[in-house]
Protein backbone atom coordinates (compact mmCIF):
# COMPACT_ATOMS: atom_id res chain seq x y z
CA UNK A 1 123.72 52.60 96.16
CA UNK A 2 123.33 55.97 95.67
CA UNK A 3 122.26 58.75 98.25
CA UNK A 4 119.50 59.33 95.80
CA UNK A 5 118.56 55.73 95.78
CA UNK A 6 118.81 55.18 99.51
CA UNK A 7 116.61 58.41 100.13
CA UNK A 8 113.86 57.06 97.68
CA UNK A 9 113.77 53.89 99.01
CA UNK A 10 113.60 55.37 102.58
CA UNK A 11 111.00 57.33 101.72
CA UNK A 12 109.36 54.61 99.67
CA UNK A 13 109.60 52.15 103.30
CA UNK A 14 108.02 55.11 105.02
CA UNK A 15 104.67 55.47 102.81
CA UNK A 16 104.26 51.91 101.60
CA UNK A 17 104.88 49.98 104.54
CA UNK A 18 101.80 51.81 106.48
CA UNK A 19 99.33 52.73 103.36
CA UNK A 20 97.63 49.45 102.19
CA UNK A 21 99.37 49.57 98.97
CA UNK A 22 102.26 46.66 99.92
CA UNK A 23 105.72 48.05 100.70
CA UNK A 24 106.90 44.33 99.47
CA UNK A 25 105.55 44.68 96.16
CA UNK A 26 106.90 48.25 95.77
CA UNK A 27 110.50 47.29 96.48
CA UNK A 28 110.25 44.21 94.12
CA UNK A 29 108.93 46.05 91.21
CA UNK A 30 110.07 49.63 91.65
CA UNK A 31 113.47 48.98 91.10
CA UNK A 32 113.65 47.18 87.31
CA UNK A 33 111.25 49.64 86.68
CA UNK A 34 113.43 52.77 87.38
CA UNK A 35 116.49 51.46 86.79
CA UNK A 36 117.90 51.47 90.17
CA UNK A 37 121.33 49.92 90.99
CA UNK A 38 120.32 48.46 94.08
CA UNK A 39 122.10 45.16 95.04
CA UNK A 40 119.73 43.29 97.05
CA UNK A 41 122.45 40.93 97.51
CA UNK A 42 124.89 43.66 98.63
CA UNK A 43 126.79 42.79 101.99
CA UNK A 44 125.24 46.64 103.40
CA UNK A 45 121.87 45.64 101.64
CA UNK A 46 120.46 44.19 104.67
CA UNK A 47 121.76 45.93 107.25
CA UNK A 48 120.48 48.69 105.67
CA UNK A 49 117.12 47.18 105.51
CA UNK A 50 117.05 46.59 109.05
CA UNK A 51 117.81 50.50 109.87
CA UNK A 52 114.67 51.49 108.06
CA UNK A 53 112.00 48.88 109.20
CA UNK A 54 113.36 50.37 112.84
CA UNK A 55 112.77 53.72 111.87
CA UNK A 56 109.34 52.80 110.83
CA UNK A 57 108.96 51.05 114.63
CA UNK A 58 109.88 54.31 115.85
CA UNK A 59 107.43 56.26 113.88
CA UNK A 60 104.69 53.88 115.45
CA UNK A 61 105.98 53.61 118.71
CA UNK A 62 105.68 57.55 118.77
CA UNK A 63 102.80 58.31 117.46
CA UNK A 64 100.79 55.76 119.38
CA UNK A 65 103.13 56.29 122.81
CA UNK A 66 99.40 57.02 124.55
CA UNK A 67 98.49 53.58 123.52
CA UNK A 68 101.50 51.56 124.41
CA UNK A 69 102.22 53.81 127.80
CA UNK A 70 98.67 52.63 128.85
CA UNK A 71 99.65 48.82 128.17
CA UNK A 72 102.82 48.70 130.15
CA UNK A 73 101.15 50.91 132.75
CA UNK A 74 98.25 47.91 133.23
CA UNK A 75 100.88 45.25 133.05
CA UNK A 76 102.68 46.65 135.44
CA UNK A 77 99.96 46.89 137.87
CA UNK A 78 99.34 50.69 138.11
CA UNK A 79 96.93 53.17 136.89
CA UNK A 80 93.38 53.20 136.84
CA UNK A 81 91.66 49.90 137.77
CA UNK A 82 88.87 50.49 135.72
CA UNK A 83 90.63 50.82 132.74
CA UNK A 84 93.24 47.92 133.45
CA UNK A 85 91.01 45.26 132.22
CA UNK A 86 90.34 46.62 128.68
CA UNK A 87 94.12 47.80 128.16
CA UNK A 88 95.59 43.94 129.50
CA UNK A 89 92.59 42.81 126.89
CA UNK A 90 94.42 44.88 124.24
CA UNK A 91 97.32 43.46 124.54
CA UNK A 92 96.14 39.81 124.67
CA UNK A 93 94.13 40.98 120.90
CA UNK A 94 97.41 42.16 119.86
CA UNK A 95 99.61 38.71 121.09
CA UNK A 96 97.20 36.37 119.67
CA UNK A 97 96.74 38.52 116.03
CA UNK A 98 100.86 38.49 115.57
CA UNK A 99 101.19 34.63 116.69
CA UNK A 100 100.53 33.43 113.21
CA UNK A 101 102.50 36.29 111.15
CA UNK A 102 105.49 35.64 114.04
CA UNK A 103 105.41 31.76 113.23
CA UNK A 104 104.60 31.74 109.69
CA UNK A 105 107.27 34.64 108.98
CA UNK A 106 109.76 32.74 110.90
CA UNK A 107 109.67 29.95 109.46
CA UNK A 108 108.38 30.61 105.58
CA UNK A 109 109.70 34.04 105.04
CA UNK A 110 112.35 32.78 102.68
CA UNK A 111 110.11 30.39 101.26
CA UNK A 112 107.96 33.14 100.01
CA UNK A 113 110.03 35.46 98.72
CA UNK A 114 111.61 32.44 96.67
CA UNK A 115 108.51 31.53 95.18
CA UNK A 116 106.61 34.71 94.65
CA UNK A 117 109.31 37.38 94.59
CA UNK A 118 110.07 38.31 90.96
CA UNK A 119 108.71 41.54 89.84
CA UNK A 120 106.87 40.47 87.50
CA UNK A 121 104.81 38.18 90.21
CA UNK A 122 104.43 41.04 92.51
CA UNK A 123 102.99 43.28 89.99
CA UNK A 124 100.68 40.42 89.37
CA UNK A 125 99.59 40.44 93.17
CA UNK A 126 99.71 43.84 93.33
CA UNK A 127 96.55 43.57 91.23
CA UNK A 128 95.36 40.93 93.66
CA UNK A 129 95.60 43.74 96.66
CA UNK A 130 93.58 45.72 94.86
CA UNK A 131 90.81 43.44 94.38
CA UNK A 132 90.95 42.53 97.66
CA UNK A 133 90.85 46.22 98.89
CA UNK A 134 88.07 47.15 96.78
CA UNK A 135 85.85 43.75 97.64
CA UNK A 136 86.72 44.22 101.48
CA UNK A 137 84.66 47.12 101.58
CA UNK A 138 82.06 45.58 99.73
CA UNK A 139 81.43 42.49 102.32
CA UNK A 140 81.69 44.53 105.16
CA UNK A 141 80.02 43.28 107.59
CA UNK A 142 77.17 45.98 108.73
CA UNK A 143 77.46 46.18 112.77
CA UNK A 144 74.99 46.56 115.16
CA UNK A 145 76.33 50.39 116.27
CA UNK A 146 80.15 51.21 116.87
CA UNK A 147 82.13 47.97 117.73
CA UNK A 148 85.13 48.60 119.06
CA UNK A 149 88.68 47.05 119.43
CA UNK A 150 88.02 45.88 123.03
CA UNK A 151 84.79 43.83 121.52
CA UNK A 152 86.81 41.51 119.33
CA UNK A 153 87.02 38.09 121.04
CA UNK A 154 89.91 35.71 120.29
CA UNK A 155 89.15 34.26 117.41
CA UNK A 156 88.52 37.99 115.96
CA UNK A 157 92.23 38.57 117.03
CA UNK A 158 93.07 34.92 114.99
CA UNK A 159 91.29 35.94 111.91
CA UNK A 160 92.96 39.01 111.55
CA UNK A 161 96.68 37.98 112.28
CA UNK A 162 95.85 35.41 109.76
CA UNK A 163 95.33 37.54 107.33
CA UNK A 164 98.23 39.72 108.85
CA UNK A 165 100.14 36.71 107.41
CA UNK A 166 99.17 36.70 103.65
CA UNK A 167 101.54 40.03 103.42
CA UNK A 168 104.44 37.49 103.34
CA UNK A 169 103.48 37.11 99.50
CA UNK A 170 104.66 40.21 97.97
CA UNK A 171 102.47 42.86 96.69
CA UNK A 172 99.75 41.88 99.30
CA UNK A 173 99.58 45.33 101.89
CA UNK A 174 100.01 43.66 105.44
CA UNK A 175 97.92 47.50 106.34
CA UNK A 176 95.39 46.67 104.12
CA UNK A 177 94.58 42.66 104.63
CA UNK A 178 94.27 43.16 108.62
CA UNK A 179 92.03 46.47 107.84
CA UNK A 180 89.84 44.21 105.46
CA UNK A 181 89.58 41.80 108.17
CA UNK A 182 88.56 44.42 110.98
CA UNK A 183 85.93 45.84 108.49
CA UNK A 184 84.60 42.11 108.08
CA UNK A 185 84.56 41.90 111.69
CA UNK A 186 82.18 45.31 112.24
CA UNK A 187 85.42 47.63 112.97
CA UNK A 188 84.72 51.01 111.19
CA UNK A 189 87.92 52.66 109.06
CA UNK A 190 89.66 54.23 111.99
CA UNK A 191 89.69 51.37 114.32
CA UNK A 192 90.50 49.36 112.22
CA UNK A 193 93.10 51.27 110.98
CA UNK A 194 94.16 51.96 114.52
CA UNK A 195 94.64 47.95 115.37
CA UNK A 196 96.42 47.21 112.19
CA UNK A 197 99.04 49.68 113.21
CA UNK A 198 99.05 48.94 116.99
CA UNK A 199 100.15 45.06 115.57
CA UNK A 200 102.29 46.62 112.74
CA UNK A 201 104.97 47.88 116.00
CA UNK A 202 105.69 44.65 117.15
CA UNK A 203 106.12 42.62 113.59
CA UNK A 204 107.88 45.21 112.38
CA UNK A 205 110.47 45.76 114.98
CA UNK A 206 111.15 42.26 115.94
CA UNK A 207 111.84 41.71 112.58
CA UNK A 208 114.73 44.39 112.62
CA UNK A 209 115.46 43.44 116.55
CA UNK A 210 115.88 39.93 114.97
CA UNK A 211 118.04 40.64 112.43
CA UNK A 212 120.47 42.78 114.49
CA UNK A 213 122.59 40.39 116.16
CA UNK A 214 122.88 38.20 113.10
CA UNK A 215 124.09 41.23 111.56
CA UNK A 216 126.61 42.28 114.27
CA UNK A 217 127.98 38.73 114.39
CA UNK A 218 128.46 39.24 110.67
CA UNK A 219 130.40 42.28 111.27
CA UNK A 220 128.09 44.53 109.88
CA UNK A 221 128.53 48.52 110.00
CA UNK A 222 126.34 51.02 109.32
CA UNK A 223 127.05 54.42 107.05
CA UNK A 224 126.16 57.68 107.91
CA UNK A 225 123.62 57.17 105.16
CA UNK A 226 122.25 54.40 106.56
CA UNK A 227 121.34 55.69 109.36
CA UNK A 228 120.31 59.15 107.81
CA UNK A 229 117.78 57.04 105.64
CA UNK A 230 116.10 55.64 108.70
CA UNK A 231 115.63 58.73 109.98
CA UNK A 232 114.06 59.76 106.64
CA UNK A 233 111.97 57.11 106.86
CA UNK A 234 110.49 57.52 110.33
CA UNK A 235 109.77 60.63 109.34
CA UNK A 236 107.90 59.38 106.58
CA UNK A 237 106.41 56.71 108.26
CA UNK A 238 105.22 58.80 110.82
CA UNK A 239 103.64 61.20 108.77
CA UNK A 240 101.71 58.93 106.75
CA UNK A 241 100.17 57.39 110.26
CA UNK A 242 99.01 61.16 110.71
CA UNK A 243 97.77 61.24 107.24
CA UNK A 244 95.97 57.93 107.34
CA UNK A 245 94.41 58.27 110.75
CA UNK A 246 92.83 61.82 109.80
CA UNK A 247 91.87 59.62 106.21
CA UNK A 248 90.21 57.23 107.62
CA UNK A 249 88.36 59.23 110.69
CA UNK A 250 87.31 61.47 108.24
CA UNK A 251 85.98 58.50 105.42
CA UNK A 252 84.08 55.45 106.56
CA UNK A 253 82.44 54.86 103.61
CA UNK A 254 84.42 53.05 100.75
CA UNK A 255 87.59 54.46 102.27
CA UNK A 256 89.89 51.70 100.97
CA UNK A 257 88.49 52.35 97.28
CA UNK A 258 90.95 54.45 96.41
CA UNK A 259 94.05 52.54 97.53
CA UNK A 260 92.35 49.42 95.38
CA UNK A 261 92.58 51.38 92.12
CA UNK A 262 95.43 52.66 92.86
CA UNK A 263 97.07 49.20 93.47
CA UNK A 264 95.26 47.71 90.42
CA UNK A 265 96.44 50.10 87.97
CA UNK A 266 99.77 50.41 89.21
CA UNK A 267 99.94 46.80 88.78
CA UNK A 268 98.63 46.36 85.73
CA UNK A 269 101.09 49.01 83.93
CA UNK A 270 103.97 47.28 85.53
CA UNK A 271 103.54 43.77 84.65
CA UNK A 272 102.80 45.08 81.45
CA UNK A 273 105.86 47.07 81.24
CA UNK A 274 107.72 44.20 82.66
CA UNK A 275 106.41 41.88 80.33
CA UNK A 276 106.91 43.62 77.10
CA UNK A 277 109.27 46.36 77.86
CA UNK A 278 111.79 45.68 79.74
């Protein structure tokens, strides 16, 4: 891999894996498509992997410190007792909406990249996201005033770590199924935006906290590139958070539209590039 390659797939883990466009998809179908010598069988493939999905943790975990200071704060027992009910509430939404991408990723993962990962498939479902983006906003359900995160009951937090869990397929946007399902459940753009990425941290860094001491047993190293991609992608990562939050505080009204063409047409000129070009 080149330092080109590694940078543009850094960046690429940065933007993708937080816009609703499906960072899967993009690394399945990017690559034939560009002609990138990336060995995704290479012994520093996954290790590599692993460096940016932490980066990306990082990005969260820093741009939403507020958020996650005020949950260890209430677990631990200290700061304001008014507020420590909705903040240990938070955190129970958050545990019960990763239970079923934790189990189902655990024990499928492979599974599903088996059976639906050939770029030709993701480009396919791709398309898919986009439908799904652009007929989310369509059955929105209208709410009764401003519901908020704290209002979602456990089931709520079910239904959307189930569809948290439909990202396994690639070129389905884990961002964009669990903000379709907070729009369905009366969340308006930015909260719901704001509790996809609050459960994005913990799927996304256990899966590189996971992966670690496999690797290490393995006797895997890490480059200096390596580890200046992940930085790269944090960065990137972080600043699409920044971008995305503004988007969506900004846009409540068809704010997904644009990420549903987008992932529709993009789609659509890559399976048929894949299918009768390459």
């Amino acid at each position: 891999m080149t330092t080109f390659e590694a940078l543009f797939i850094a960046v690429l883990q940065g933007v993708t894996e937080l816009f609703p466009v499906s960072s899967l998809g993009h690394a399945v179908v990017l690559p034939p498509l560009l002609g990138l010598g990336v060995d995704e069988r290479a012994p520093d493939f996954l290790p590599f992997l692993v460096v940016l999905h932490l980066g990306t943790a990082a990005a969260l975990l820093v741009y939403f410190w507020q958020d996650w200071l005020g949950l260890l704060v209430a677990v631990l027992g200290l700061g304001s007792p008014e507020r420590r009910p909705t903040q240990l509430k938070l955190l129970a939404l958050i545990v019960v909406a990763t239970i079923p991408a934790a189990v189902l990723g655990f024990t499928l993962n492979h599974f599903f990249r088996q059976l639906f990962g050939s770029p030709v498939v993701a480009a396919a479902f791709l398309m898919v996201n986009g439908v799904l983006l652009w007929v989310g906003e369509r059955l929105r359900r209208a709410a009764a005033g401003e519901r908020r995160i704290e209002d979602m009951g456990w089931f709520d937090a079910l239904f959307v770590g189930l569809a948290q869990s439909t990202a396994l397929i690639p070129g389905i946007s884990r961002s964009g199924a669990t903000m379709v399902a907070g729009l369905r459940l009366g969340l308006h753009h930015e909260a719901a935006a704001r509790f996809s990425f609050l459960l994005a941290t913990p799927i996304i860094a256990g899966a590189g906290v996971l992966e670690a001491p496999k690797l290490l047993r393995q006797g895997a190293t890490l480059g200096s590139l390596a580890v200046i991609a992940g930085i790269v992608a944090g960065i990137t990562a972080y600043l699409s958070i920044a971008f995305l939050m503004r988007y969506f505080h900004r846009h409540d009204f068809e704010a997904l539209d644009p990420f549903a063409y987008y992932c529709f047409a993009f789609g659509a000129l890559a399976l048929g590039l894949l299918l009768f070009v390459f």
